[in-house]
C-alpha atoms as a PDB file:
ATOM      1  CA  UNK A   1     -12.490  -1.974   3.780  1.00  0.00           C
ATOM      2  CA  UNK A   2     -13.432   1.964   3.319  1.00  0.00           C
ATOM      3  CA  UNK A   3     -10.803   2.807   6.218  1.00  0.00           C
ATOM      4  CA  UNK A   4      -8.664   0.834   4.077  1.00  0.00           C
ATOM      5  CA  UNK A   5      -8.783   2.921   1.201  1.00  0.00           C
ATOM      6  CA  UNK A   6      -8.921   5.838   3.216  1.00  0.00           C
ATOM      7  CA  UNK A   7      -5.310   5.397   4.650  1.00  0.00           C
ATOM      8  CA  UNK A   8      -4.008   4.346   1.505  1.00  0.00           C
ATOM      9  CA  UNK A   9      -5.490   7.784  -0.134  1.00  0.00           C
ATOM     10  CA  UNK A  10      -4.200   9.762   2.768  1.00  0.00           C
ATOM     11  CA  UNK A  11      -0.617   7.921   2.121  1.00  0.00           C
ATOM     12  CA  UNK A  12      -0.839   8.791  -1.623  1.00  0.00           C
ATOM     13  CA  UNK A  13      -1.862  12.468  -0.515  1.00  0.00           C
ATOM     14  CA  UNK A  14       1.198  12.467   1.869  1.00  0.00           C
ATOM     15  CA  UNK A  15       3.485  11.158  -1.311  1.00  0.00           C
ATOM     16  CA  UNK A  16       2.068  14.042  -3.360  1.00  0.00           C
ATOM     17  CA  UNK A  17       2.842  16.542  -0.868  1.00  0.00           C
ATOM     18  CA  UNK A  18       6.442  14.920  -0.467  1.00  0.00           C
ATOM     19  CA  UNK A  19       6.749  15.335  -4.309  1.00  0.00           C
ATOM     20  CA  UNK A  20       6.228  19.312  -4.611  1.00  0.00           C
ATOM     21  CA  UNK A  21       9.277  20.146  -2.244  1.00  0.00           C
ATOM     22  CA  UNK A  22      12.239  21.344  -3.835  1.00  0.00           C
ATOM     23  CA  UNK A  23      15.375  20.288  -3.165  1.00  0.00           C
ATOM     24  CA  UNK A  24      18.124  22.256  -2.627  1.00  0.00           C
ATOM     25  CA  UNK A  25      21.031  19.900  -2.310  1.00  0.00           C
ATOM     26  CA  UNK A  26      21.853  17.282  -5.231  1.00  0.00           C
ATOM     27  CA  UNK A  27      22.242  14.258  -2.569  1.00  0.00           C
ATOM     28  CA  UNK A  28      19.428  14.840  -0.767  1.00  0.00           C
ATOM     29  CA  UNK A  29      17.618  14.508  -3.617  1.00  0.00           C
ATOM     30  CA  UNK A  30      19.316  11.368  -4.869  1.00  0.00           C
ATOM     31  CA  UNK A  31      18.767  10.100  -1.250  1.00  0.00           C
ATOM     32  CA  UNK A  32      15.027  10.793  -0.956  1.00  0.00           C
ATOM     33  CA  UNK A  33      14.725   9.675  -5.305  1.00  0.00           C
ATOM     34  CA  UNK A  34      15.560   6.118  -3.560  1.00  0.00           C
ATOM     35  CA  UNK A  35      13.862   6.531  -0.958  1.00  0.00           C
ATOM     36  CA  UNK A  36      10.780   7.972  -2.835  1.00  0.00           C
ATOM     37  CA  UNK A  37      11.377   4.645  -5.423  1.00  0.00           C
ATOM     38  CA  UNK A  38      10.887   2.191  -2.430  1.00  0.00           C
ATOM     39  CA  UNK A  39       7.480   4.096  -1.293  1.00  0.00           C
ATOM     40  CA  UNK A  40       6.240   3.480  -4.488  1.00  0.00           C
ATOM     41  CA  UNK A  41       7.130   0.090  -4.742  1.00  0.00           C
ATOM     42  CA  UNK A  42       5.290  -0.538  -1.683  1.00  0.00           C
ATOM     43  CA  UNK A  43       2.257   1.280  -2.617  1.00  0.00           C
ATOM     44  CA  UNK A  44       2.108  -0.038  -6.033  1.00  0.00           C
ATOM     45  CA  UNK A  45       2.158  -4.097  -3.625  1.00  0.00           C
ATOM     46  CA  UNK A  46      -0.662  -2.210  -1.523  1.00  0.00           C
ATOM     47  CA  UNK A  47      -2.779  -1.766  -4.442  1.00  0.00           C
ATOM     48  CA  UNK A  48      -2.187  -5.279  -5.625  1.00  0.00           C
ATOM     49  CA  UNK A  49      -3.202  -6.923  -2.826  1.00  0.00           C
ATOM     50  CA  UNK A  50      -6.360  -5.053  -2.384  1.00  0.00           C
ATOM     51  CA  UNK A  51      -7.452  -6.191  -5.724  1.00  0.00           C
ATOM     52  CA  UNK A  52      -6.142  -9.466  -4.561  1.00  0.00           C
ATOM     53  CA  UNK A  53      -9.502  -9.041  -1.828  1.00  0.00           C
ATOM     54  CA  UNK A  54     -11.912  -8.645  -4.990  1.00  0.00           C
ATOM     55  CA  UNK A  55     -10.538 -11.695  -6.256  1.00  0.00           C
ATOM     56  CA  UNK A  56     -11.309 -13.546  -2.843  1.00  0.00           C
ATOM     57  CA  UNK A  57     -14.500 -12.563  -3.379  1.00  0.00           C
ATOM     58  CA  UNK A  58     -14.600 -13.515  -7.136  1.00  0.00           C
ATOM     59  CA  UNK A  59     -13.964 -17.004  -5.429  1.00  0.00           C
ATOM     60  CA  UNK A  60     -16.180 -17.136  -2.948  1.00  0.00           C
ATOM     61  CA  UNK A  61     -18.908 -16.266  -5.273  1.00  0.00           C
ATOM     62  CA  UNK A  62     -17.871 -19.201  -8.017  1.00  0.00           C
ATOM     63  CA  UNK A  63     -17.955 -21.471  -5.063  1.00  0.00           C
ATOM     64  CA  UNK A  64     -15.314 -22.284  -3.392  1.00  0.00           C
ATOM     65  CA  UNK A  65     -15.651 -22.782   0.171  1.00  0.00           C
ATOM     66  CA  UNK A  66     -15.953 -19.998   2.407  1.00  0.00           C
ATOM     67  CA  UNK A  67     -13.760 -21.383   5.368  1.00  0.00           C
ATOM     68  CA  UNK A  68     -10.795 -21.738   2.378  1.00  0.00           C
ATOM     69  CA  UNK A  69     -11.663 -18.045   1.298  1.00  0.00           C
ATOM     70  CA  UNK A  70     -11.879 -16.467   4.792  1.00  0.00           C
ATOM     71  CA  UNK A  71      -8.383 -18.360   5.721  1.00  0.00           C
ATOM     72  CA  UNK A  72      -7.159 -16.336   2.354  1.00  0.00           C
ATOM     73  CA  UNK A  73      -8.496 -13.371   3.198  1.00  0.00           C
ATOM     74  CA  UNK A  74      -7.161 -13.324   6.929  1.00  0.00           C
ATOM     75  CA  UNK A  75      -3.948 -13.611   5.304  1.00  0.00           C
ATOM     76  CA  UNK A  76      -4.328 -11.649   2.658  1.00  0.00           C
ATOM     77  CA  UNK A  77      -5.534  -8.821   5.505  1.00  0.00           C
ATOM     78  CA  UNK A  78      -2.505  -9.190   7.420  1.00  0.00           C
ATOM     79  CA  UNK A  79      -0.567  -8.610   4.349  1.00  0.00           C
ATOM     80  CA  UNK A  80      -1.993  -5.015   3.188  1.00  0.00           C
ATOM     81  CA  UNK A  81      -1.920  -3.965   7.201  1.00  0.00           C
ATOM     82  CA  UNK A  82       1.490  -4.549   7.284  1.00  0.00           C
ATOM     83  CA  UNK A  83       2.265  -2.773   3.784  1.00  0.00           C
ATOM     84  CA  UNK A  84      -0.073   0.113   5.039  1.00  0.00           C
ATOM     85  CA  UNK A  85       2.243   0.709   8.367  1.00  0.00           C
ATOM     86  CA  UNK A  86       5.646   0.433   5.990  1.00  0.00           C
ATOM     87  CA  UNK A  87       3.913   2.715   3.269  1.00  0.00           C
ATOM     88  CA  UNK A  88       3.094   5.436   6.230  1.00  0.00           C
ATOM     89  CA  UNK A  89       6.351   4.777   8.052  1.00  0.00           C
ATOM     90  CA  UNK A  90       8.619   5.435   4.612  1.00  0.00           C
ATOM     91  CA  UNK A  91       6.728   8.252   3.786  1.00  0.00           C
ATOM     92  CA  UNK A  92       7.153   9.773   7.614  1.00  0.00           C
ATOM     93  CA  UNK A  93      11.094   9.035   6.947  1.00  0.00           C
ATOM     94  CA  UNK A  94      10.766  11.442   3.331  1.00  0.00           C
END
């Protein structure tokens, strides 16, 4: 889970940097404002569904079975690796 939050503080890092370039042409900037929109969209899903793990947890621990939870959590897994590789790929296309 650290390498987790690792790559999602290196993707907010990347965003920041993004953020302090100036533009110099009024399109461009209305281009990468969408495009800057959707990457934090898809952060703002990231962060949900790691909390979304801490609430698996939360489940587990006020017994519910942990085959159910692990099922959950497989899926759940999938989910934030794929938003990850969409959150790094938008922010390579800024």
């Amino acid at each position: 889970m650290k390498t987790k939050q690792l790559t999602l503080a290196s993707a907010a890092l990347a965003m920041s940097l993004v953020l302090s370039v100036p533009f110099v042409d009024g399109q461009v900037a209305v281009a990468a404002d969408g495009d800057l929109q959707r990457v934090q969209l898809v952060i703002k899903k990231l962060r949900d569904s790691l909390s979304g793990m801490k609430e698996l947890d939360e489940l587990e621990k006020s017994g519910m079975p942990k085959r159910e939870v692990d099922v959950m959590r497989r899926a759940l897994q999938e989910k934030i690796n794929q938003l990850q590789s969409q959150a790094l790929q938008d922010i390579r296309a800024l």
